[in-house]
C-alpha atoms as a PDB file:
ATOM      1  CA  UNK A   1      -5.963  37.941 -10.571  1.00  0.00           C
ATOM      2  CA  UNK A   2      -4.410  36.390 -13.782  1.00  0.00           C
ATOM      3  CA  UNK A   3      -4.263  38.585 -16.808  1.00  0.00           C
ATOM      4  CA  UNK A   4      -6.708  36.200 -18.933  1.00  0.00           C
ATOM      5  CA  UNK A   5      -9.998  36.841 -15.876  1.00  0.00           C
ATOM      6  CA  UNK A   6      -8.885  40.420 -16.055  1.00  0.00           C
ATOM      7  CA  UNK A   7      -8.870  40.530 -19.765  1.00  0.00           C
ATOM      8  CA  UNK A   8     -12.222  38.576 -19.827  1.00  0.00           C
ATOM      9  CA  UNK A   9     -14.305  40.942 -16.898  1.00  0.00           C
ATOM     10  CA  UNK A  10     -13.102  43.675 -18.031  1.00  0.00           C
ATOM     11  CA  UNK A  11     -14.661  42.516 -21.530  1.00  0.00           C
ATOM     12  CA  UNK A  12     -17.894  41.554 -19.677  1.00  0.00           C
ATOM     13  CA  UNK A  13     -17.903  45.128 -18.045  1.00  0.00           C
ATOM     14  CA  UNK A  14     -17.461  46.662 -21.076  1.00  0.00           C
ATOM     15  CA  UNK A  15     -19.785  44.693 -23.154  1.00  0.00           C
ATOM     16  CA  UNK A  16     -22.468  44.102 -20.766  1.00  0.00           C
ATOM     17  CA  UNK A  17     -23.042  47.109 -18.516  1.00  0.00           C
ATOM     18  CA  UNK A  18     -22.735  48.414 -14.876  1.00  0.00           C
ATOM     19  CA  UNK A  19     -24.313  45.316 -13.457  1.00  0.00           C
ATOM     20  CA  UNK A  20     -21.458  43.064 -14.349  1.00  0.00           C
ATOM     21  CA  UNK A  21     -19.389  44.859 -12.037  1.00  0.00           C
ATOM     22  CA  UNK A  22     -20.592  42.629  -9.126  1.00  0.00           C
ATOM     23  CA  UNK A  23     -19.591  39.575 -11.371  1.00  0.00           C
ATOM     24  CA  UNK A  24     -17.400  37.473  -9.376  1.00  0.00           C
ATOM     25  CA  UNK A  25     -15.131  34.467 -10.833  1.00  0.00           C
ATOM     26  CA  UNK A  26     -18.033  31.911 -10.024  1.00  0.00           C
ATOM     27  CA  UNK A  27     -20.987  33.899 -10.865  1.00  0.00           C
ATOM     28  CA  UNK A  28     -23.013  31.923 -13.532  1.00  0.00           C
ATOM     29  CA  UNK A  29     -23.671  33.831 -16.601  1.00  0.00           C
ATOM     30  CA  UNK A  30     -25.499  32.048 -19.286  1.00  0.00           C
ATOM     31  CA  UNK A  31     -27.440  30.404 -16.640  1.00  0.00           C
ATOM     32  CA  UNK A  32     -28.086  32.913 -14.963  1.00  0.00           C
ATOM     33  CA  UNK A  33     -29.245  34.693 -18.221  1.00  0.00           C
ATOM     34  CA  UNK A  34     -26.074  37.738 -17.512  1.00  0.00           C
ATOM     35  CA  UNK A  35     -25.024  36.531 -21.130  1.00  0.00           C
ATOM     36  CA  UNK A  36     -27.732  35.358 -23.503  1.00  0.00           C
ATOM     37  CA  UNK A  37     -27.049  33.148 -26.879  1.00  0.00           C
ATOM     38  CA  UNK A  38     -25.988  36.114 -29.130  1.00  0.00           C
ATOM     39  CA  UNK A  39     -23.800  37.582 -26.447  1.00  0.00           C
ATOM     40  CA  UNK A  40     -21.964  34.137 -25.958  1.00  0.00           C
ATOM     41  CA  UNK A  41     -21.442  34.110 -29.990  1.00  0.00           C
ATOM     42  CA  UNK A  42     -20.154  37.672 -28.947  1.00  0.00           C
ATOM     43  CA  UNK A  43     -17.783  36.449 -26.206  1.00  0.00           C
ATOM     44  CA  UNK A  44     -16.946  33.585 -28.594  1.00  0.00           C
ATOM     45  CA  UNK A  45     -15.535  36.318 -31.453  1.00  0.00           C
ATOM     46  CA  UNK A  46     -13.759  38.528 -28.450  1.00  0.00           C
ATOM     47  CA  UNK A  47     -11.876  35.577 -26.973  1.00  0.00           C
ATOM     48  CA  UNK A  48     -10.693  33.821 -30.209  1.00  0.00           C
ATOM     49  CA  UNK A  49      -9.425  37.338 -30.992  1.00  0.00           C
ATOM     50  CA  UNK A  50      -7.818  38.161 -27.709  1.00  0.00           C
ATOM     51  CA  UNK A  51      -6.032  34.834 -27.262  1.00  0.00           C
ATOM     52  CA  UNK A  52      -5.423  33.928 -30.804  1.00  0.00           C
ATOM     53  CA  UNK A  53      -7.694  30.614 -31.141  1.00  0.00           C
ATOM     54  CA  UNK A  54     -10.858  28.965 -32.364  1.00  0.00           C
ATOM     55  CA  UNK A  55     -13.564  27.382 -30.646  1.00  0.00           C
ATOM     56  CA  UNK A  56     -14.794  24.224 -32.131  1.00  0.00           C
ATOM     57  CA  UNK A  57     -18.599  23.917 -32.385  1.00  0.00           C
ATOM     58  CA  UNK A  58     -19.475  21.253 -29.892  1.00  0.00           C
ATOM     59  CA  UNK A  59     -17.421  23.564 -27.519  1.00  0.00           C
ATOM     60  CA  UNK A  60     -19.448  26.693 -27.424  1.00  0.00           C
ATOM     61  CA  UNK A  61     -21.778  25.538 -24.411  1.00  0.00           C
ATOM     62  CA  UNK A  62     -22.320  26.202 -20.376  1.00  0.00           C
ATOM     63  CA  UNK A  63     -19.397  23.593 -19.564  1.00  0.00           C
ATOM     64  CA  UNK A  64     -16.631  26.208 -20.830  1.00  0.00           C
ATOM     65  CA  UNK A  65     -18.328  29.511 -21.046  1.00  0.00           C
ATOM     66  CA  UNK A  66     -20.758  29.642 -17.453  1.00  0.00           C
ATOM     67  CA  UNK A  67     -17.962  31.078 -15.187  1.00  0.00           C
ATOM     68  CA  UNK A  68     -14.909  33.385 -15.915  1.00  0.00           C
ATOM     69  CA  UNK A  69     -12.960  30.290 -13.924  1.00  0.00           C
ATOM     70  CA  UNK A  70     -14.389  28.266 -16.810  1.00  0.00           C
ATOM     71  CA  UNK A  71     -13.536  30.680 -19.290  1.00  0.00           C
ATOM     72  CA  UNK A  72      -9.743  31.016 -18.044  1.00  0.00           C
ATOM     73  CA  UNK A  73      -9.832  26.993 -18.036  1.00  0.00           C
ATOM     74  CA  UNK A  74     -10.700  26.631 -21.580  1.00  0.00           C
ATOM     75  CA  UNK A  75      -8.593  29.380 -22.915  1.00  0.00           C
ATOM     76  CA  UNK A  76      -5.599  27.788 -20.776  1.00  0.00           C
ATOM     77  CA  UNK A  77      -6.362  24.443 -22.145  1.00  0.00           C
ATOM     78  CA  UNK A  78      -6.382  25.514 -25.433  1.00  0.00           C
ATOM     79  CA  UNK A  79      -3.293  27.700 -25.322  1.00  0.00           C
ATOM     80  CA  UNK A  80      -1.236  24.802 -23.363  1.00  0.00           C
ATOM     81  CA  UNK A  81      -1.929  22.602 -26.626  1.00  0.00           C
ATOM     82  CA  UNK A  82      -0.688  24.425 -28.811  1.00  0.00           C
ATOM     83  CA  UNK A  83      -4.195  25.631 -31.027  1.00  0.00           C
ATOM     84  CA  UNK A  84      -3.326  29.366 -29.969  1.00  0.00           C
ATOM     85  CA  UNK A  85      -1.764  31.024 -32.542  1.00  0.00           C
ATOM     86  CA  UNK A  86       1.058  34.011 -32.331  1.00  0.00           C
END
């Protein structure tokens, strides 16, 4: 497992209880209600933090935050051009 899905389920773990711990990498969690609005602000704050970036506003939604996969995707993305900060 990469270190940015273990950084981000161990986050979920920790943030969200004992029932994350049968979170897998595809398991839906804002549709799936797991995470609701204020919790994705939440994960919003943690990852901007932990990988030194900042979400836009249009991109706070289900298309980048639904999945860990899609969480690692966006974080890459971002990273790879260059909006991460040291």
């Amino acid at each position: 497992m990469s270190p940015i899905k273990t950084t981000i389920l161990d986050h979920i773990q920790e943030e969200y209880g004992s029932d994350t711990e049968k979170i897998t990498h595809e398991t839906p969690l804002l549709s799936s209600g797991i995470i609701d609005s204020i919790s994705a602000l939440e994960l919003v704050e943690f990852l901007e933090t932990a990988f030194k970036f900042e979400f836009q506003a249009h991109e706070v939604d289900q298309e980048n935050l639904d999945t860990v996969n899609l969480i690692e995707a966006f974080v890459l993305a971002k990273v790879e051009s260059g909006e991460a900060t040291a």
